[in-house]
Protein backbone atom coordinates (compact mmCIF):
# COMPACT_ATOMS: atom_id res chain seq x y z
CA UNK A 1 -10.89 63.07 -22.79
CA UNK A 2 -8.50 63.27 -25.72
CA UNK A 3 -5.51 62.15 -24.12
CA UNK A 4 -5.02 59.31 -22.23
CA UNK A 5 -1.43 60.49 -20.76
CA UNK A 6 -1.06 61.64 -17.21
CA UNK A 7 1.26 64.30 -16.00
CA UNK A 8 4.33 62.39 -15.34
CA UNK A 9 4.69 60.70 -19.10
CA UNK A 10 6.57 63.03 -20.99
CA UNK A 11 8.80 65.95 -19.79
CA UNK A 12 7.45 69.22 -20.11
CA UNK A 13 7.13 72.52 -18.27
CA UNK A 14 4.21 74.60 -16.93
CA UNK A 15 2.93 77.32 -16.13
CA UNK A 16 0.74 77.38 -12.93
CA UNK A 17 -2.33 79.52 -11.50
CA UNK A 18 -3.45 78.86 -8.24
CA UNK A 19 -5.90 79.58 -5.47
CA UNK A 20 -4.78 78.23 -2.24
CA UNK A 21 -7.68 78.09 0.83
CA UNK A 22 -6.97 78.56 4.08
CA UNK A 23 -9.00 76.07 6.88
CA UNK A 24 -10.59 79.59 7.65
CA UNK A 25 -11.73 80.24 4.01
CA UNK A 26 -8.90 82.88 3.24
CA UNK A 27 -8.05 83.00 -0.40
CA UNK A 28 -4.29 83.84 -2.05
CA UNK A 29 -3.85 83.42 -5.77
CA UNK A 30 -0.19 81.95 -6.63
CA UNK A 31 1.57 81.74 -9.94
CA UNK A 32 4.42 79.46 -10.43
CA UNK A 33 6.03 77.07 -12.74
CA UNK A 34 6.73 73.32 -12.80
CA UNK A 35 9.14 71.19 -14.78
CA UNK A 36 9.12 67.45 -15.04
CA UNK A 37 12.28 66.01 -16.72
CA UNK A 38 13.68 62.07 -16.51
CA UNK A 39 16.97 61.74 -15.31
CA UNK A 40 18.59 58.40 -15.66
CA UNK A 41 15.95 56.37 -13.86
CA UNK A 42 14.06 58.71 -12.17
CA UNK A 43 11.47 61.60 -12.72
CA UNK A 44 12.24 64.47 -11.45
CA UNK A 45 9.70 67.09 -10.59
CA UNK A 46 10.81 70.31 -9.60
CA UNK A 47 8.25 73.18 -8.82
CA UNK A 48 7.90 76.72 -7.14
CA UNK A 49 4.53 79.24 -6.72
CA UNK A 50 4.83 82.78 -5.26
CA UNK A 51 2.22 83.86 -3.14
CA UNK A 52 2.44 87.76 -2.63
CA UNK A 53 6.57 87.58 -2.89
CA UNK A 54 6.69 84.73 -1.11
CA UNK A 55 8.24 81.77 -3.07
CA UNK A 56 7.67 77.84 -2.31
CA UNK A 57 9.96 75.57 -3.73
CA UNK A 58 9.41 71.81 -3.68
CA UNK A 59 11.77 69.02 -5.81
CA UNK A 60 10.23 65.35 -5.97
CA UNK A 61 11.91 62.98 -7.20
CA UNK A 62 10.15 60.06 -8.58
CA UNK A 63 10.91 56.27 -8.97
CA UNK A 64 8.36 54.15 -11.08
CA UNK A 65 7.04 50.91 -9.35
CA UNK A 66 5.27 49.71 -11.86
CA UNK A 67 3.04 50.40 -14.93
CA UNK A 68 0.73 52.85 -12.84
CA UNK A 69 2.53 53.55 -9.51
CA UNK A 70 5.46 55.71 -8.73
CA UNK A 71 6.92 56.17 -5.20
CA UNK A 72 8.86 59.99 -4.05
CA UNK A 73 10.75 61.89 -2.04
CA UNK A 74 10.49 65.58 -1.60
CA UNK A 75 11.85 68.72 -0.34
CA UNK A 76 10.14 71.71 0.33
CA UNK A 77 10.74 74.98 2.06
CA UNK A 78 7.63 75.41 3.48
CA UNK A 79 7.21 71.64 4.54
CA UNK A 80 10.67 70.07 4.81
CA UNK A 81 10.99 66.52 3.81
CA UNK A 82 7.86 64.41 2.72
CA UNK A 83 7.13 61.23 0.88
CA UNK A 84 4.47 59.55 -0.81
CA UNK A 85 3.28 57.16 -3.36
CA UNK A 86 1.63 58.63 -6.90
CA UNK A 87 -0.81 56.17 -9.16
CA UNK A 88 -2.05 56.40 -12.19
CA UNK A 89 -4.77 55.93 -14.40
CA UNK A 90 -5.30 56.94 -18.10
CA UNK A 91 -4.65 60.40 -17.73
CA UNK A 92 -5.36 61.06 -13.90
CA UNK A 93 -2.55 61.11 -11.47
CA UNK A 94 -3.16 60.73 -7.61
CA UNK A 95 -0.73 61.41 -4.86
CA UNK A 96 -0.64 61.05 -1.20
CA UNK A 97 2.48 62.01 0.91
CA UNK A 98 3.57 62.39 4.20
CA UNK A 99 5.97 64.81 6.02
CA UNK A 100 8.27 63.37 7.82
CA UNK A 101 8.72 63.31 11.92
CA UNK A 102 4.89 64.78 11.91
CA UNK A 103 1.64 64.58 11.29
CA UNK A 104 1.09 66.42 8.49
CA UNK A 105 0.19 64.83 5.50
CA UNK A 106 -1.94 65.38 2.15
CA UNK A 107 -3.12 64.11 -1.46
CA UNK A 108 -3.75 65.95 -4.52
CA UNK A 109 -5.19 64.55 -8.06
CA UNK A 110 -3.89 65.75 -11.56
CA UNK A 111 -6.17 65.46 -14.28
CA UNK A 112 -4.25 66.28 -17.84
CA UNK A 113 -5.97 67.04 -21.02
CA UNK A 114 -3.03 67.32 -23.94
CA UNK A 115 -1.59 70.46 -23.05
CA UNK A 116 -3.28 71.65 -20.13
CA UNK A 117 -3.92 69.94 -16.59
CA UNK A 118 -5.74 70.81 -13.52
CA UNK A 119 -4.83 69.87 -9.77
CA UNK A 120 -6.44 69.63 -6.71
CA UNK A 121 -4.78 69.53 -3.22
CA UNK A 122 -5.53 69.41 0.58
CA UNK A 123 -2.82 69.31 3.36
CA UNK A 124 -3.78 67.86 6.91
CA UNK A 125 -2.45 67.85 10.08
CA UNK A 126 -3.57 64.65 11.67
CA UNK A 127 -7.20 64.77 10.34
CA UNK A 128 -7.51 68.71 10.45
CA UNK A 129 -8.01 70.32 7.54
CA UNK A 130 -4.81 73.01 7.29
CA UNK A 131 -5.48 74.02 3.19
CA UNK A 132 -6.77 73.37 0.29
CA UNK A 133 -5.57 74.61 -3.45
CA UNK A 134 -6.74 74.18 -6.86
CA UNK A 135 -3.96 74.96 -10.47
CA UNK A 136 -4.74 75.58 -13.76
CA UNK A 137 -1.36 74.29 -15.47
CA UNK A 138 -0.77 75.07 -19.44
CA UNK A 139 2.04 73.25 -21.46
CA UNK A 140 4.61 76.26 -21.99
CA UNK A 141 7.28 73.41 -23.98
């Protein structure tokens, strides 16, 4: 590990890769972008993937807590309004959310190394499995 910072400490953009998995093993590969920028007193993380022409947005913003936990609200066109609590540590990041008036919920972990960082996600309904996704992310500025 030669970088001890997690996703959220400086503002940056990426560019994403993904492979999202369907609760019935189907496979779709993604590419997307996300860019974290501080506004004020808040983080604000605003993201989008494309999955065959099909674009997702989703814009969290972020509030810090303290030293290693963050709390957010989101918006997202395929899941409507969700939010969660983030924590770090070193240069992990973990996240669990919740959409609201529903069951659906999920977590993902970021693990950053300098300029690249790799996720890993899985959205629920209740306890059923609905998806799962993995993203290779490299530092574009």
């Amino acid at each position: 590990m030669k970088d001890d910072k997690h996703l959220l400490s400086d503002p940056a953009e990426w560019m994403t890769t993904s492979e999202f998995v369907s609760k019935d093993g189907e496979v779709s590969n993604a590419i997307g972008e996300i860019k974290i920028t501080v506004e004020d007193d808040a983080i604000i993380k605003d993201c989008w993937y494309c999955i065959e022409g099909d674009k997702t947005r989703n814009c969290c913003k972020i509030t810090k807590e303290s030293e290693n936990c963050y709390s957010f609200e989101a918006e997202s066109n395929s899941l409507g309004r969700h939010h969660g609590e983030l924590h770090t540590d070193r240069n992990l990041l973990f996240s669990k959310y919740q959409v609201e008036n529903s069951s659906v919920n999920g977590f993902e972990v970021y693990i950053k190394d300098n300029d690249e960082c790799c996720s890993y996600g899985f959205l629920y309904d209740g306890n059923r499995l609905i998806k799962t996704w993995r993203s290779v992310m490299v530092r574009m500025f």
